[in-house]
C-alpha atoms as a PDB file:
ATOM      1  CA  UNK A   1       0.000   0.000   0.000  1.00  0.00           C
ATOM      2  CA  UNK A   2       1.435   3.100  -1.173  1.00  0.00           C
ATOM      3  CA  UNK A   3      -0.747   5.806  -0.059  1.00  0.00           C
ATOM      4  CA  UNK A   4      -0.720   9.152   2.639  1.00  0.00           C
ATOM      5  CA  UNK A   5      -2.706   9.025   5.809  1.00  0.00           C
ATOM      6  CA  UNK A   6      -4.134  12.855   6.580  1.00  0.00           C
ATOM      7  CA  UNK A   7      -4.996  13.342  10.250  1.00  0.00           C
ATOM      8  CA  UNK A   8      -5.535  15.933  12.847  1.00  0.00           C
ATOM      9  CA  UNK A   9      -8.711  17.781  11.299  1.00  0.00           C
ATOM     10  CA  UNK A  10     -11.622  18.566  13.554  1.00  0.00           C
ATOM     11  CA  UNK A  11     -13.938  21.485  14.602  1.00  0.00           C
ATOM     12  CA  UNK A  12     -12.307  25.020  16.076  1.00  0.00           C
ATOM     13  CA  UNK A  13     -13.516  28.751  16.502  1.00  0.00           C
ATOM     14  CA  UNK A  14     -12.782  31.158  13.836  1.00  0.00           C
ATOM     15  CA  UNK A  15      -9.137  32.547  15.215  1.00  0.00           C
ATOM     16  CA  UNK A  16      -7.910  29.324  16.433  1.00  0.00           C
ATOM     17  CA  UNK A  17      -5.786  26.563  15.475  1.00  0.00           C
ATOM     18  CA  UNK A  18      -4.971  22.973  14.014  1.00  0.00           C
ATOM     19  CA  UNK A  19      -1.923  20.839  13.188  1.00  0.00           C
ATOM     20  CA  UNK A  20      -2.753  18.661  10.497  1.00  0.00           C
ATOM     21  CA  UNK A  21      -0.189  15.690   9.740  1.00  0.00           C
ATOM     22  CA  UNK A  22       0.374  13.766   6.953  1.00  0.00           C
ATOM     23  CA  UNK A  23       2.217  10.541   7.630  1.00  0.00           C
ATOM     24  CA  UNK A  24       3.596   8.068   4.572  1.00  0.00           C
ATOM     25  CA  UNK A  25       2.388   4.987   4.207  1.00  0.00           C
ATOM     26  CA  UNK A  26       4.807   2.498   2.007  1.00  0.00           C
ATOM     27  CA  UNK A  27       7.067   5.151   0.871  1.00  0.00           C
ATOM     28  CA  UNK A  28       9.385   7.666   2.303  1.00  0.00           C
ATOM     29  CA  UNK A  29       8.047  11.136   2.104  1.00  0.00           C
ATOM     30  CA  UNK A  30      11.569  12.880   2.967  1.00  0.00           C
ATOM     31  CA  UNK A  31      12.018  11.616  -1.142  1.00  0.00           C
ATOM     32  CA  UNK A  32       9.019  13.998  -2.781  1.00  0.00           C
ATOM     33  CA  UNK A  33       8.215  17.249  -2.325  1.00  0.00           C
ATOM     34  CA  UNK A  34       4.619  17.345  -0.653  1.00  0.00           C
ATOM     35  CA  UNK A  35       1.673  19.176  -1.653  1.00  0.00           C
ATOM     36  CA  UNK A  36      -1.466  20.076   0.872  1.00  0.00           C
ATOM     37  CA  UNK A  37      -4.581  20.329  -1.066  1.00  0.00           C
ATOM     38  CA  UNK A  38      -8.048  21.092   0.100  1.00  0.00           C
ATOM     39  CA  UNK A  39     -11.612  20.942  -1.208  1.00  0.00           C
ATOM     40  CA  UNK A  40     -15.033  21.989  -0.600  1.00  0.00           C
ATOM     41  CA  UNK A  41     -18.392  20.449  -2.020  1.00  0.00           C
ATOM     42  CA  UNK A  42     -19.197  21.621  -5.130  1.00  0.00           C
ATOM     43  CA  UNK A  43     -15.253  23.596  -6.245  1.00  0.00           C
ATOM     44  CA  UNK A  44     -12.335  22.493  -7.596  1.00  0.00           C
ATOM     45  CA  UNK A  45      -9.498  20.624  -5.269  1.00  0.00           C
ATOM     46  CA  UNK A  46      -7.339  23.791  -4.885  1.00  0.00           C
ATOM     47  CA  UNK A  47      -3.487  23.756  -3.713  1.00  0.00           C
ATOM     48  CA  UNK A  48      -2.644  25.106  -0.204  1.00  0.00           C
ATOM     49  CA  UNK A  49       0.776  24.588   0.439  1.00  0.00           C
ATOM     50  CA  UNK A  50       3.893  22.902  -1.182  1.00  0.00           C
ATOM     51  CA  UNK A  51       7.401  21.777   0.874  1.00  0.00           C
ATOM     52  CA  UNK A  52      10.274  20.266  -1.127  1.00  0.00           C
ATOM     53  CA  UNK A  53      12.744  17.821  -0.868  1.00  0.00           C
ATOM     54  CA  UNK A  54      15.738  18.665   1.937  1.00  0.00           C
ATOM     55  CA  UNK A  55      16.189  22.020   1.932  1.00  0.00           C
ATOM     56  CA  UNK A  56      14.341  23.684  -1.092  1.00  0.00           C
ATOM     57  CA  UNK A  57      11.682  26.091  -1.150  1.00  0.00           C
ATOM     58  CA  UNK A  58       8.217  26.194   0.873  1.00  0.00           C
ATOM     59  CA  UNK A  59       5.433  28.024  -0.536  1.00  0.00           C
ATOM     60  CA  UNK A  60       1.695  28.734   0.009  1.00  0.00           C
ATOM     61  CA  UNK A  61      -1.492  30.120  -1.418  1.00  0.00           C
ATOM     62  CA  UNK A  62      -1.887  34.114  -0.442  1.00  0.00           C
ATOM     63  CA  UNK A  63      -5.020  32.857   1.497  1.00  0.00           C
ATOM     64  CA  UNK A  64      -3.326  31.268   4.125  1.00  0.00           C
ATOM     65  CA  UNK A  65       0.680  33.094   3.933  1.00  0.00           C
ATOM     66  CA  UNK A  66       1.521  34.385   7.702  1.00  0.00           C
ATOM     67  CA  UNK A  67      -1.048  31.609   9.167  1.00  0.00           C
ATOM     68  CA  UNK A  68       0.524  27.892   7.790  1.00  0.00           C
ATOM     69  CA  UNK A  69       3.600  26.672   8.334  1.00  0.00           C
ATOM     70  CA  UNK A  70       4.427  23.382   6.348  1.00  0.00           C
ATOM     71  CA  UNK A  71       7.147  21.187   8.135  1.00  0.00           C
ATOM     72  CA  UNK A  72       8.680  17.846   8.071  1.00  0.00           C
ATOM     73  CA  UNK A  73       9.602  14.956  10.947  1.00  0.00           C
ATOM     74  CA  UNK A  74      11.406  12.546   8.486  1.00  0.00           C
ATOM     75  CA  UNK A  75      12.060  10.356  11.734  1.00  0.00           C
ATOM     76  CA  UNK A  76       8.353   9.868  11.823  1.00  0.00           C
ATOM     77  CA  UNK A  77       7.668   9.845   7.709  1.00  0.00           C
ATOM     78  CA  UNK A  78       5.563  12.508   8.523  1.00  0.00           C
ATOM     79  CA  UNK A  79       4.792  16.551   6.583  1.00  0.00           C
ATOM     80  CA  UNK A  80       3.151  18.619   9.120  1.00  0.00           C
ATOM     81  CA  UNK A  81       0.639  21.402   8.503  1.00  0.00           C
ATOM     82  CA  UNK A  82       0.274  23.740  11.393  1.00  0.00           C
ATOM     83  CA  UNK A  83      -2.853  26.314  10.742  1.00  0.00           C
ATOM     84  CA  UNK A  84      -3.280  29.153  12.954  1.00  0.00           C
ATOM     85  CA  UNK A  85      -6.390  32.425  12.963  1.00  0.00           C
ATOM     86  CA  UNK A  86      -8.144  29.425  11.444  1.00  0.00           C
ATOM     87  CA  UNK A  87     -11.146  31.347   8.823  1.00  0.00           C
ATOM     88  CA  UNK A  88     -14.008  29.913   8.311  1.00  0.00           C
ATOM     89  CA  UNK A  89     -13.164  29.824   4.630  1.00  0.00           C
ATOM     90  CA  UNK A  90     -10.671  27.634   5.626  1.00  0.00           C
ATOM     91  CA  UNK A  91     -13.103  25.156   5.696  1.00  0.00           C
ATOM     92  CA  UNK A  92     -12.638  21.716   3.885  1.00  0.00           C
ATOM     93  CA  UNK A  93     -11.473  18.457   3.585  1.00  0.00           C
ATOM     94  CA  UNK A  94      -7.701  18.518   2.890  1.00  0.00           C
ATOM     95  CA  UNK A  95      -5.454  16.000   1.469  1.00  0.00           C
ATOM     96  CA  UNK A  96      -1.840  15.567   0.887  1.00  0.00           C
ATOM     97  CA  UNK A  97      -0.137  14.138  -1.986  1.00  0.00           C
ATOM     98  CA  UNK A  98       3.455  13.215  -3.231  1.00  0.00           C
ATOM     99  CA  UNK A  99       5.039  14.705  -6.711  1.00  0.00           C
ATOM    100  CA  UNK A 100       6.649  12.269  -8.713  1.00  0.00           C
ATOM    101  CA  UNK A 101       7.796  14.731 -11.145  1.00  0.00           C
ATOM    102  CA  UNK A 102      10.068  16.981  -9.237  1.00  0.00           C
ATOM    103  CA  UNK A 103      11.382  17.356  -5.599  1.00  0.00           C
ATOM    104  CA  UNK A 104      11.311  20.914  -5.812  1.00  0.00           C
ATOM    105  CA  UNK A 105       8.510  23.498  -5.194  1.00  0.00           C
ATOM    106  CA  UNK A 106       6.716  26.412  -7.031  1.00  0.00           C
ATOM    107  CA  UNK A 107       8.564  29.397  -4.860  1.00  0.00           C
ATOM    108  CA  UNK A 108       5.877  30.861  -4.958  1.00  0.00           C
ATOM    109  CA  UNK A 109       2.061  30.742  -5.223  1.00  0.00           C
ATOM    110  CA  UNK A 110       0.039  27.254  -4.732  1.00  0.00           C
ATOM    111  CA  UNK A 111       0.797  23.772  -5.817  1.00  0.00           C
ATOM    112  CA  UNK A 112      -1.073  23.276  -9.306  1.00  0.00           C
ATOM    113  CA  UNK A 113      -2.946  20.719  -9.614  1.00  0.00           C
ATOM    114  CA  UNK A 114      -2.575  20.466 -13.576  1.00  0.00           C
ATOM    115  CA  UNK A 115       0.506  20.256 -15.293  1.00  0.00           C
ATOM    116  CA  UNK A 116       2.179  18.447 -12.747  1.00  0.00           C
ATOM    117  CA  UNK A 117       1.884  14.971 -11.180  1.00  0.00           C
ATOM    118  CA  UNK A 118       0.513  14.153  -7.807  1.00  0.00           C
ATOM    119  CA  UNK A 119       0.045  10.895  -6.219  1.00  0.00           C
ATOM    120  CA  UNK A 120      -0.344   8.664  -3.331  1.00  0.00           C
ATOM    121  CA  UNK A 121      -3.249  10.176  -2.017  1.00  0.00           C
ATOM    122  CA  UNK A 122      -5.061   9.666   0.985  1.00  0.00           C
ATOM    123  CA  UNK A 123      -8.656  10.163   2.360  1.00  0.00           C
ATOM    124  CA  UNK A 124      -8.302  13.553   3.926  1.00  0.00           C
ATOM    125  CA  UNK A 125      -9.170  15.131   7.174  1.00  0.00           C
ATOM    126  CA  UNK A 126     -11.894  17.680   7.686  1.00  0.00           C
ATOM    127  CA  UNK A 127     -11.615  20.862   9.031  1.00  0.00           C
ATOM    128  CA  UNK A 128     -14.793  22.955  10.115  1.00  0.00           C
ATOM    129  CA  UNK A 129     -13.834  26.680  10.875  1.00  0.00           C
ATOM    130  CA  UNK A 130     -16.926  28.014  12.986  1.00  0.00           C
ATOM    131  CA  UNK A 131     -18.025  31.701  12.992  1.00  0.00           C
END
């Protein structure tokens, strides 16, 4: 089974915060660059945050710069995604994924979805941002 297991959603107060982690699952995640993805009913899967290989670049949407931090525990196989002054249009069901094409990030902006390859997905972890 070669796939990414997306915990550490849950309910929280417009303001506060969540650490979402994303832990490998038959492969070594320190090897890919990892993308965080989320998605709402109804809109297109949309690219949240992106954290290379070793020490290349980490980047983010403009929605969530200043309040995400993307990080790695390669001891534990695991990409971290700590959210904080949690929106609620930060509302959704986010995912994680590996890219097979490259190790290294967009500096800046989102992952993109097209034109690049993503894979080893898991089932996500919902996040409800209350008003």
């Amino acid at each position: 089974q070669v796939h990414v297991v997306e915990s550490g959603g849950g309910l929280v107060k417009s303001g506060g915060s969540l650490r979402l982690s994303c832990a490998g699952s038959g492969f070594t995640l320190d090897d890919y660059a990892i993308g965080w993805f989320r998605q709402v009913p109804g809109k297109e899967r949309e690219g949240v945050s992106c954290i290379s290989r070793g020490f290349g670049p980490t980047a983010y949407a403009d929605s969530v710069k200043g309040r995400f931090t993307a990080s790695r525990d390669n001891a534990k196989n695991t990409v971290y995604l700590e959210m904080n002054n949690l929106k609620p249009e930060d509302t959704a069901t986010y995912y994680c994924a590996a890219n097979l094409e490259t190790v290294y990030c967009r500096p800046n902006g989102p992952p993109r979805l097209r034109g690049s390859t993503w894979s080893y997905w898991g089932q996500g972890t919902q996040v409800t941002v209350s008003s």
